[in-house]
Protein backbone atom coordinates (compact mmCIF):
# COMPACT_ATOMS: atom_id res chain seq x y z
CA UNK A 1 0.00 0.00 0.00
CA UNK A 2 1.02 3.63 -1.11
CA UNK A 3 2.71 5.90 2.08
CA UNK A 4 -0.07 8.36 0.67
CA UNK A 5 -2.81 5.56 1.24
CA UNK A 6 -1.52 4.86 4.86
CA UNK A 7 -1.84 7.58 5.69
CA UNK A 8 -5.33 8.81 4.61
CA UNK A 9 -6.80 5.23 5.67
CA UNK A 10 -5.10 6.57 9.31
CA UNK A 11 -6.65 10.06 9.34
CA UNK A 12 -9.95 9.10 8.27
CA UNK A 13 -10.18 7.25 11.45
CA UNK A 14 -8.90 9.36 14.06
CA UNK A 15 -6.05 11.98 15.16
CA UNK A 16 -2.81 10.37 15.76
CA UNK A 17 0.56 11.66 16.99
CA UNK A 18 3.32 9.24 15.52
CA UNK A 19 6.73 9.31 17.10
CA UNK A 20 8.41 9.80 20.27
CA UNK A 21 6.18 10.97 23.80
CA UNK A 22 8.44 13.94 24.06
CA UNK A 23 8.02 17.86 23.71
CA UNK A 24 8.79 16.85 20.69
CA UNK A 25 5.82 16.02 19.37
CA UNK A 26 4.32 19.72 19.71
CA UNK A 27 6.07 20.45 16.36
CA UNK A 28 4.81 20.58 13.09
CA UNK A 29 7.76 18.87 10.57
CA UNK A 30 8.88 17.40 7.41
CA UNK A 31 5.93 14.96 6.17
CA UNK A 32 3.27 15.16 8.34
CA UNK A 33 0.10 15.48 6.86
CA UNK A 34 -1.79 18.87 8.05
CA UNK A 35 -5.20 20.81 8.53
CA UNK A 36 -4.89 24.16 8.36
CA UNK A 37 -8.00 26.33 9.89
CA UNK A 38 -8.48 29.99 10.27
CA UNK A 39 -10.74 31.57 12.98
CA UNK A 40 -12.99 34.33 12.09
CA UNK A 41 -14.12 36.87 14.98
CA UNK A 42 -17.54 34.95 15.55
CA UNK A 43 -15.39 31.75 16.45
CA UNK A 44 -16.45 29.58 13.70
CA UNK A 45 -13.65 27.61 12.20
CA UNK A 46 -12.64 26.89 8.61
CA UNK A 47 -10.69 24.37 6.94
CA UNK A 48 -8.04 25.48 4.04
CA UNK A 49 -9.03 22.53 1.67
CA UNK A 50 -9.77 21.85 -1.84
CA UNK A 51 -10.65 19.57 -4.38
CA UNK A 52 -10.61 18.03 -8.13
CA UNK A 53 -13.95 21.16 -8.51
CA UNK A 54 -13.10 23.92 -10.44
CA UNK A 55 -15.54 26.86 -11.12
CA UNK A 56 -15.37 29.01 -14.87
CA UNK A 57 -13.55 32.50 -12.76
CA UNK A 58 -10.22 33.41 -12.59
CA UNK A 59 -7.30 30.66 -13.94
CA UNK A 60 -9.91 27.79 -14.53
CA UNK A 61 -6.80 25.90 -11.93
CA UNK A 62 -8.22 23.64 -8.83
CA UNK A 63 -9.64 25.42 -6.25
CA UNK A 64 -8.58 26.50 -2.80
CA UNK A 65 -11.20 27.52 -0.38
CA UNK A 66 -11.64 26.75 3.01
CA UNK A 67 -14.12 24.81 4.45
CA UNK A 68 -16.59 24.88 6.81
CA UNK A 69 -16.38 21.08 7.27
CA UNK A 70 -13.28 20.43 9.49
CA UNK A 71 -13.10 17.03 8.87
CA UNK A 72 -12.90 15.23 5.40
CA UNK A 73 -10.11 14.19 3.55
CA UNK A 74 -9.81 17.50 1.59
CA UNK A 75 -8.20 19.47 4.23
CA UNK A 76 -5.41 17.30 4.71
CA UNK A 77 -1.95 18.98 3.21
CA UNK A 78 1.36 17.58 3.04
CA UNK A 79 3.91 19.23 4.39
CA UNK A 80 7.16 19.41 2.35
CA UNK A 81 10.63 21.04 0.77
CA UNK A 82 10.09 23.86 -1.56
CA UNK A 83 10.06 23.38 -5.37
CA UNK A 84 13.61 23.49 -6.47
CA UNK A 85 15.06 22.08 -2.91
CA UNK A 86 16.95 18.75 -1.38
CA UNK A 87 13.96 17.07 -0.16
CA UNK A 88 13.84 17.18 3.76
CA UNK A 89 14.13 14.58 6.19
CA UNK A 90 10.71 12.97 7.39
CA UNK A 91 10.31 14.22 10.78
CA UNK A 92 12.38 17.29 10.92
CA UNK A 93 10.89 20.62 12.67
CA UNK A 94 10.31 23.15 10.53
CA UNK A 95 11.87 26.90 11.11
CA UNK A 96 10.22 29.62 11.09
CA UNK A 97 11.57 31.83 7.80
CA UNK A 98 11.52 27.93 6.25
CA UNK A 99 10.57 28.01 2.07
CA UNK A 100 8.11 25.51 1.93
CA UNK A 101 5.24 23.53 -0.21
CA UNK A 102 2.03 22.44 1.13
CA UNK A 103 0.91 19.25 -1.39
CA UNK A 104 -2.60 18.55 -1.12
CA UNK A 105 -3.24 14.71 0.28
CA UNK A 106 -6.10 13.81 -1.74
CA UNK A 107 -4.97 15.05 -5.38
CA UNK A 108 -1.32 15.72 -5.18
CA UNK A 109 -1.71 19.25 -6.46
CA UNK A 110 0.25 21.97 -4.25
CA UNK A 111 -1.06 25.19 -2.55
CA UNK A 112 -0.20 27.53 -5.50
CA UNK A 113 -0.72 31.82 -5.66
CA UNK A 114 -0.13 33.96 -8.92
CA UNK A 115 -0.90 37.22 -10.81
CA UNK A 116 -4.69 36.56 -11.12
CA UNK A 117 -7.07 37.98 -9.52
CA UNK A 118 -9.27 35.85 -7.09
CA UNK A 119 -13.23 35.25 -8.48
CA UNK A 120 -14.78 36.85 -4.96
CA UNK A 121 -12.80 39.52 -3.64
CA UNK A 122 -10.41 40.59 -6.88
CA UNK A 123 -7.20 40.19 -4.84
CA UNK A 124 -4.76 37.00 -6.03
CA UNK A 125 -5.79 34.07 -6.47
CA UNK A 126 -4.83 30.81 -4.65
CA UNK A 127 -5.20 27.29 -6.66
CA UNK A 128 -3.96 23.92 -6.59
CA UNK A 129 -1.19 23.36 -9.17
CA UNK A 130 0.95 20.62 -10.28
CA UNK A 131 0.37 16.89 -11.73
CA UNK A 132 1.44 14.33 -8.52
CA UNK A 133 3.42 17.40 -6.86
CA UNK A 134 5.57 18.55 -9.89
CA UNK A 135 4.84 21.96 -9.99
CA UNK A 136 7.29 25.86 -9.94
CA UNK A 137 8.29 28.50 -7.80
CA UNK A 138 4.56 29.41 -7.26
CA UNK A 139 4.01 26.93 -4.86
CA UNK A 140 6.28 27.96 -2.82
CA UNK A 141 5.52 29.69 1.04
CA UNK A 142 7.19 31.07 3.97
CA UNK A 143 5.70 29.96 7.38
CA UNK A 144 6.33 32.82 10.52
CA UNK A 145 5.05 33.32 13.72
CA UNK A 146 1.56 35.71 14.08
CA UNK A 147 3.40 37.04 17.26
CA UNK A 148 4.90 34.99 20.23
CA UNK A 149 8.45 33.33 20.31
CA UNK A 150 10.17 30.76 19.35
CA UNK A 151 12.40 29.25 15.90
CA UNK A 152 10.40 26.42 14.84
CA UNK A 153 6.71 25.91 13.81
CA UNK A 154 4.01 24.28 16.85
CA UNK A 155 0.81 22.84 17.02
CA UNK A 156 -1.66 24.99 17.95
CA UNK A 157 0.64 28.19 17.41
CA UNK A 158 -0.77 31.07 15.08
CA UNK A 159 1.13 31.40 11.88
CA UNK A 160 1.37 33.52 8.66
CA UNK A 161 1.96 31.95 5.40
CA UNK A 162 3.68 34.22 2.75
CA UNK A 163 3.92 33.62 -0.91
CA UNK A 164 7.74 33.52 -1.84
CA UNK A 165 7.35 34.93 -5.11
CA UNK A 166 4.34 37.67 -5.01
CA UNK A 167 4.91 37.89 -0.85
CA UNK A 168 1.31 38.13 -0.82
CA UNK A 169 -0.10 36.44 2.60
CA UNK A 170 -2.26 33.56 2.66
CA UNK A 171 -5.80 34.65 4.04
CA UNK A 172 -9.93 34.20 4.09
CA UNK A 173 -12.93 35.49 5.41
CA UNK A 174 -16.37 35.05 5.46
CA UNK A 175 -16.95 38.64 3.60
CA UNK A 176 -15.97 36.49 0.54
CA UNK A 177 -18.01 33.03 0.54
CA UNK A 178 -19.45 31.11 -1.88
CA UNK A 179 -23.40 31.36 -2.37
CA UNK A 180 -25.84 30.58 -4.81
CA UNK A 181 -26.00 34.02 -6.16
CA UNK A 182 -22.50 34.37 -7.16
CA UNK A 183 -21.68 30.36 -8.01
CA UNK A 184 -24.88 28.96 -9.08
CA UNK A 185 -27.19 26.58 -7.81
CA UNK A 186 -25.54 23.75 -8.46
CA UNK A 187 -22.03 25.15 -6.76
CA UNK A 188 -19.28 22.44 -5.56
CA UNK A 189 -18.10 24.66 -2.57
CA UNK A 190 -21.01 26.25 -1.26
CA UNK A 191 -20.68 27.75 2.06
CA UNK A 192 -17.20 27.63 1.61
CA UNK A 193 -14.73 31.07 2.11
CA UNK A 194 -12.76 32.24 -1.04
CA UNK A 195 -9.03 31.60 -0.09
CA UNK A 196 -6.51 34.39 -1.46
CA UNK A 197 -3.14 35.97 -1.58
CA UNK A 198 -4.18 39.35 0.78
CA UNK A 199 -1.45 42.64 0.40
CA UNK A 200 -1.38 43.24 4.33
CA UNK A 201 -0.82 40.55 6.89
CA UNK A 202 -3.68 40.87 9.37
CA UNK A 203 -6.76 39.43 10.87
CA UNK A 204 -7.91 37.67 7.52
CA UNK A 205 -4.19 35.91 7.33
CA UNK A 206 -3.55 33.97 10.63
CA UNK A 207 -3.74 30.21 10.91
CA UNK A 208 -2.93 27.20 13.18
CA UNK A 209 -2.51 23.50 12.88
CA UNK A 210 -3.84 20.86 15.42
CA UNK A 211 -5.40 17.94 13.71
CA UNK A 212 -3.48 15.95 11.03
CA UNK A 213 -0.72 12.62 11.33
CA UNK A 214 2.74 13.84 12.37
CA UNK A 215 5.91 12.20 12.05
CA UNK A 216 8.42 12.43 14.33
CA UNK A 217 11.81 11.14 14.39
């Protein structure tokens, strides 16, 4: 059976920590397989995810949204080197300032941001790129802290995600969801938040990882 397969048959199931019962475990590292949410000010909770559904806006590429449902296999995202780097070791904490792809579980495309504008909210748009990974420097992104301390990424620990090339951050919000008036009736991500590349880094940009399979060495 596929690594891929593993570990999708594993998450479907329940939330699992693999590796050593250490402090070590509160990182998020090479490998392990991700949800990424974003908060908005009301509390509710929304899952960056995507799928093979694309819509006729913007690049006609796989969309990104986030999702109001927090726990399918379309919010799971690999984490992994940046296009154009030595492939890092399984297991190995990530640094803050770290270049870095995001590979989505379920279809192998990676989190991907260029100069088009996003269908919703006209800022840039965020797709999934890439046949099984192989993609370009678009898909690359810079993971910092939103605030606090520390030199490697944590569970549970607010983050910003820049876009290496357009340095455009990573963001949502429910001012920009999908509906029936402006994606049709028969819409594949209703409900769901447009995801984009925002100019400022601010309330619409933060997110933190809890649920997902985690390798540790």
């Amino acid at each position: 059976m596929k690594t891929s397969s593993i570990i999708r048959l594993v998450a479907s199931s329940m939330l699992l920590t693999l590796g050593v019962a250490d402090d070590e475990t509160d990182y998020v590292t090479c490998g392990s397989a991700i949800k990424l949410f974003h908060a908005e000010p009301d509390g509710n909770e929304y899952a960056l995810s995507s799928s093979p559904a694309r819509i006729n806006s913007g690049s006609g590429q796989q969309l990104v949204t986030s999702s109001p449902d927090k726990s399918g296999h379309g919010s799971l995202w690999v984490v992994k080197e940046a296009h154009g780097k030595s492939t890092c070791n399984p297991g190995e904490k990530i640094p803050f300032g770290t270049h870095i792809r995001l590979t989505h579980l379920e279809t192998g495309r990676n989190l991907h941001s260029h100069n088009v504008r996003s269908p919703l909210s006209q800022q840039q748009e965020v797709t999934a790129f890439g046949e099984g990974s192989d993609g370009d420097d678009g898909d690359n992104w810079v993971v910092n802290p939103n605030g606090g301390s520390g030199s490697y990424w944590k569970k549970d620990q607010m983050v910003v995600l820049a876009h290496a090339v357009s340095g455009k951050y990573l963001g949502c919000t429910d001012q920009a969801k999908f509906h029936r008036n402006n994606c049709g009736r028969n819409c594949p991500v209703m409900d769901h938040l447009e995801v984009f590349g925002r100019s400022s880094r601010d309330k619409f940009t933060t997110w933190k990882t809890s649920v997902g399979v985690y390798l540790h060495k």
